[in-house]
C-alpha atoms as a PDB file:
ATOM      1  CA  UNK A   1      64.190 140.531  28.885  1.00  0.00           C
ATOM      2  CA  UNK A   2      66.718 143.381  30.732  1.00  0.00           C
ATOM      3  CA  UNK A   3      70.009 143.539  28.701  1.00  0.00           C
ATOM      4  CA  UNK A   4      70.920 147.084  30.440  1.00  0.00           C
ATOM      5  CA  UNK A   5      74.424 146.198  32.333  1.00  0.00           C
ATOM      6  CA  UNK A   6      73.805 146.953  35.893  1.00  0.00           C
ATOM      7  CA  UNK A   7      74.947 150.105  37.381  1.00  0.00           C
ATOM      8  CA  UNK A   8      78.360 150.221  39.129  1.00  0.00           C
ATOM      9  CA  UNK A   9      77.739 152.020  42.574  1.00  0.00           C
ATOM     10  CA  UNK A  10      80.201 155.149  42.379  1.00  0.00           C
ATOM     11  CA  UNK A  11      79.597 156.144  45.769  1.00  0.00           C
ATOM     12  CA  UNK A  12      81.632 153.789  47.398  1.00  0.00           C
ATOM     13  CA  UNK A  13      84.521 156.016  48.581  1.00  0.00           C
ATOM     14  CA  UNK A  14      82.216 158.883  49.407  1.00  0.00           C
ATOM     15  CA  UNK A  15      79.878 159.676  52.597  1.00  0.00           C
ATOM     16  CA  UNK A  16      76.442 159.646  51.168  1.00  0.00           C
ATOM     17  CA  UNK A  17      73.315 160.519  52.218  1.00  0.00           C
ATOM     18  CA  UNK A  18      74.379 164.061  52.760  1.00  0.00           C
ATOM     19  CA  UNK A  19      73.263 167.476  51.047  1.00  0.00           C
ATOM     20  CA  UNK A  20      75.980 169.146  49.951  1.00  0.00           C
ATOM     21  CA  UNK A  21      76.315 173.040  49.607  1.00  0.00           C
ATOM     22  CA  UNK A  22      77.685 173.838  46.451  1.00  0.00           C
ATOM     23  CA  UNK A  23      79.950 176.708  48.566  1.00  0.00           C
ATOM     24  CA  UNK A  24      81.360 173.726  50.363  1.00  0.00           C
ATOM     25  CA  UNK A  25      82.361 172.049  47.461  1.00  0.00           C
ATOM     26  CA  UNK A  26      84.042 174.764  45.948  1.00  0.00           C
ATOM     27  CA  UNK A  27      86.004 175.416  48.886  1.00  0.00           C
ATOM     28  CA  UNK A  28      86.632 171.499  48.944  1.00  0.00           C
ATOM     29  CA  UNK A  29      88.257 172.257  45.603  1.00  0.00           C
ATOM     30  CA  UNK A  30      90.452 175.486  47.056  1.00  0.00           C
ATOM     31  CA  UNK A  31      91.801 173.666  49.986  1.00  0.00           C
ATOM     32  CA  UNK A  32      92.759 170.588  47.521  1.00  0.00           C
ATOM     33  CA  UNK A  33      94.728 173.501  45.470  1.00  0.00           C
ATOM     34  CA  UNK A  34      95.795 175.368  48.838  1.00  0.00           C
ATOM     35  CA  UNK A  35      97.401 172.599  50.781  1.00  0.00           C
ATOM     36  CA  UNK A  36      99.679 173.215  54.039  1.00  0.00           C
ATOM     37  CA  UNK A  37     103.281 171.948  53.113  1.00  0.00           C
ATOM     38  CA  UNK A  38     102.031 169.049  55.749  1.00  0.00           C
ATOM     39  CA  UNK A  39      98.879 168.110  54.472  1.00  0.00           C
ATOM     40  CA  UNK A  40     100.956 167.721  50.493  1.00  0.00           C
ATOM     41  CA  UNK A  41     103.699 165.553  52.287  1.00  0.00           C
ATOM     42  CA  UNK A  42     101.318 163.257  54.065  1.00  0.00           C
ATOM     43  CA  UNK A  43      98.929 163.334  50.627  1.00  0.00           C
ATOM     44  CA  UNK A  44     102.262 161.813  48.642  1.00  0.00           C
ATOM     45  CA  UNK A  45     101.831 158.651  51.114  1.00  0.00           C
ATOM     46  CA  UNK A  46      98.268 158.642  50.801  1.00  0.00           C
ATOM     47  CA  UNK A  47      97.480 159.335  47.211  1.00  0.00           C
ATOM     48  CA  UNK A  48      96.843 156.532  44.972  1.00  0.00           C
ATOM     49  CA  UNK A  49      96.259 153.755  47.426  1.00  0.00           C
ATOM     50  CA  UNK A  50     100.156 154.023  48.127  1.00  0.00           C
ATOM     51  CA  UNK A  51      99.464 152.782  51.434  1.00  0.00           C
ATOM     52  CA  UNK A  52      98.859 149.422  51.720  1.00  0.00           C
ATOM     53  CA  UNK A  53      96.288 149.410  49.106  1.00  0.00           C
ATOM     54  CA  UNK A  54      93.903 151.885  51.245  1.00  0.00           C
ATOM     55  CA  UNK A  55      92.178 154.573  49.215  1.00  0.00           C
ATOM     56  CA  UNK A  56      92.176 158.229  50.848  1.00  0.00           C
ATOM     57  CA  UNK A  57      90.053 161.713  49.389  1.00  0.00           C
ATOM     58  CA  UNK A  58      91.554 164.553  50.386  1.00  0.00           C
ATOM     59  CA  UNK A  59      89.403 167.557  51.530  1.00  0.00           C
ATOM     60  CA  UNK A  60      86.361 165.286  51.485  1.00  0.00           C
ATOM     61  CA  UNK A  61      83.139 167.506  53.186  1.00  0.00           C
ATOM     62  CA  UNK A  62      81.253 165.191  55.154  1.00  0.00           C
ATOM     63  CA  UNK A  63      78.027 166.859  57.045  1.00  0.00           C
ATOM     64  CA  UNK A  64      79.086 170.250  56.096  1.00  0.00           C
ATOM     65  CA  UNK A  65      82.478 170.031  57.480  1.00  0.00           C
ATOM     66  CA  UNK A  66      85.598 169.553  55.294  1.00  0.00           C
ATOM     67  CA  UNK A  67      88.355 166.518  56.244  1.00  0.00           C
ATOM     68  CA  UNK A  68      91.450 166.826  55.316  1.00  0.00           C
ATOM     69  CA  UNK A  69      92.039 163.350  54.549  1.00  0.00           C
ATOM     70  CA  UNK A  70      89.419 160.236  54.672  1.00  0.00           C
ATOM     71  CA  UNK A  71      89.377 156.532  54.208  1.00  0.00           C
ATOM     72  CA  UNK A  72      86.325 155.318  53.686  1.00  0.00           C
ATOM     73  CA  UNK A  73      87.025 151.880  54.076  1.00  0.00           C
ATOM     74  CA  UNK A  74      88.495 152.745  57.579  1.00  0.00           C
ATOM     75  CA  UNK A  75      86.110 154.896  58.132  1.00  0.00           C
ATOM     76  CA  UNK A  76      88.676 157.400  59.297  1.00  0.00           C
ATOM     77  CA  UNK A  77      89.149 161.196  58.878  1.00  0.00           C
ATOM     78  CA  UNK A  78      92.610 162.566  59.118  1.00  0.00           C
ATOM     79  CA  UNK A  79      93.419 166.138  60.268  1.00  0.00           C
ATOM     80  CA  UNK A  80      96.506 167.575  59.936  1.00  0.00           C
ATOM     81  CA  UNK A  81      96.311 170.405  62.681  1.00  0.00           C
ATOM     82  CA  UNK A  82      97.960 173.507  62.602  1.00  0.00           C
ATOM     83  CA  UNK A  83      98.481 176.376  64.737  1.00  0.00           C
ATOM     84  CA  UNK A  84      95.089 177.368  64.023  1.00  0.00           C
ATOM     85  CA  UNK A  85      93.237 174.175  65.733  1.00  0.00           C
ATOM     86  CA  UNK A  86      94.848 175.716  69.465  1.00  0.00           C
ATOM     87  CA  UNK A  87      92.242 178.929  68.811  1.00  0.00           C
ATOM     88  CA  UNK A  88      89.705 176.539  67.417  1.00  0.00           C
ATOM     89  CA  UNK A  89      88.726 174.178  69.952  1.00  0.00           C
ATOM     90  CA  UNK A  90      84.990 174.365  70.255  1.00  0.00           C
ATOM     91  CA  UNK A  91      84.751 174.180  66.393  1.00  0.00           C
ATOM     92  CA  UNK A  92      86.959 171.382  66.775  1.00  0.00           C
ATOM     93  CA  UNK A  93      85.133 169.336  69.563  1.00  0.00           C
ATOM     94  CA  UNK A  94      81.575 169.840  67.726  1.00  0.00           C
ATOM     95  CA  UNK A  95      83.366 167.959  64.165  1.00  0.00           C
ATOM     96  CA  UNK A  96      84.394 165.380  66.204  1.00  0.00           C
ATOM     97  CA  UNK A  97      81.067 165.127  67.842  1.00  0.00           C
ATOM     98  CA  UNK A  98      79.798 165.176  64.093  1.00  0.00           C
ATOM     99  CA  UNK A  99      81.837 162.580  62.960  1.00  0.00           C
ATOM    100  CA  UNK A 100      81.585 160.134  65.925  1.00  0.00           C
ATOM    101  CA  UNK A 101      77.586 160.063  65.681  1.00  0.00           C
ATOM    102  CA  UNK A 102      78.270 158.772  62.042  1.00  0.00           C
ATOM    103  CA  UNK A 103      80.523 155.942  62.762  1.00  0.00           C
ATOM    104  CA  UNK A 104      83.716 157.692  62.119  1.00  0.00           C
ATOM    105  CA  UNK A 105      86.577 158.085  63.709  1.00  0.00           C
ATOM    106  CA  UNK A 106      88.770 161.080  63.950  1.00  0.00           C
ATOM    107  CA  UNK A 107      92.883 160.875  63.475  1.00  0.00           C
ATOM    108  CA  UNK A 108      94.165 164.712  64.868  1.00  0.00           C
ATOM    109  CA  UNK A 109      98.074 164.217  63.649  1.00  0.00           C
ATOM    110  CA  UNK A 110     100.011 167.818  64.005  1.00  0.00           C
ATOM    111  CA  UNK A 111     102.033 169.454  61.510  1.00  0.00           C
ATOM    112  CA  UNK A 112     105.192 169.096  62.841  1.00  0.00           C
ATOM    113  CA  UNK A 113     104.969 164.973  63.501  1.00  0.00           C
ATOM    114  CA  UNK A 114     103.937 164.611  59.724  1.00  0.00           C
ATOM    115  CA  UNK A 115     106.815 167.044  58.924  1.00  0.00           C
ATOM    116  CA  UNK A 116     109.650 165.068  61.763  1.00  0.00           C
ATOM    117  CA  UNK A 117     107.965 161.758  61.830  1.00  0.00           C
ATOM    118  CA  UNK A 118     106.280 160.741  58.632  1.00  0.00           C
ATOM    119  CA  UNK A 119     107.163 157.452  59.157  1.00  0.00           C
ATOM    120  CA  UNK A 120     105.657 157.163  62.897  1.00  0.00           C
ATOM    121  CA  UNK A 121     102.569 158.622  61.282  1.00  0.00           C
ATOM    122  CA  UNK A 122     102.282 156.438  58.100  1.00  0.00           C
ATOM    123  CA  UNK A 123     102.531 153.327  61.112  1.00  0.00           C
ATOM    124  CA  UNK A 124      99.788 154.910  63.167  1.00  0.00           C
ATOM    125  CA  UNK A 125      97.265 155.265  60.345  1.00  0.00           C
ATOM    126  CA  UNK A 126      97.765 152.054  59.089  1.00  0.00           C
ATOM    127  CA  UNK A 127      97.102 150.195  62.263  1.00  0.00           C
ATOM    128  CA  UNK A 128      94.438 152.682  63.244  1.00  0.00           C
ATOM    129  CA  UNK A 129      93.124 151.212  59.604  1.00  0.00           C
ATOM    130  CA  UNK A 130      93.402 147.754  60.156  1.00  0.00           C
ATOM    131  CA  UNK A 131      91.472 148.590  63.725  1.00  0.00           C
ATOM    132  CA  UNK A 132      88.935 149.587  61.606  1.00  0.00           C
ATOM    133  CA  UNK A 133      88.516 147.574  58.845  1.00  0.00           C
END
């Protein structure tokens, strides 16, 4: 007879099946320490399932890339773009590429609307949620 308690799946708000590069995941852990005055406003929406109950990892690396912000139960990724994505745009297309081939979808939100318009965005991410879930 099995008494061992059965073994809660941890992996439920992560992308598995990847290999992850232990330089990725140490630059995860910089970017979560280094966050744009954007990405730390929209993160005090997301962080602890503040919005409507959905839970969001910030600078979660899926396939080798690194999302700002991703629901798994949504199965969205949220960038917060910056100056930087208008230089950036190959880079940019291949992620999405990436991330669309896995089931994903990709949120691009700009600094300035998260800055002007937090409210506008928290509204578009939760019905882009609720398209996905």
């Amino acid at each position: 007879m099995n008494n061992s308690k059965p073994k809660k799946d941890h992996t439920n708000n992560i992308v598995i099946g990847q290999k992850i590069n232990p330089d990725k995941i140490h630059r995860a852990k910089e970017l979560r320490r280094q966050m744009t005055p954007a990405e730390k406003i929209l993160w005090e929406y997301l962080r602890s399932n503040c919005l409507h109950g959905l839970h969001f990892r910030r600078q979660q690396i899926i396939d080798g890339f690194i999302a700002d912000f991703y629901c798994h139960a949504a199965r969205l990724v949220i960038e917060v773009d910056g100056k930087i994505h208008e230089q950036q745009a190959e880079y940019d297309a291949e992620r999405e590429k990436v991330l669309s081939a896995r089931g994903l979808h990709l949120l691009r939100i700009n600094n300035e609307e998260v800055v002007q318009e937090i409210d506008r965005v928290l509204m578009l991410i939760y019905q882009v949620c609720c398209e996905e879930t």
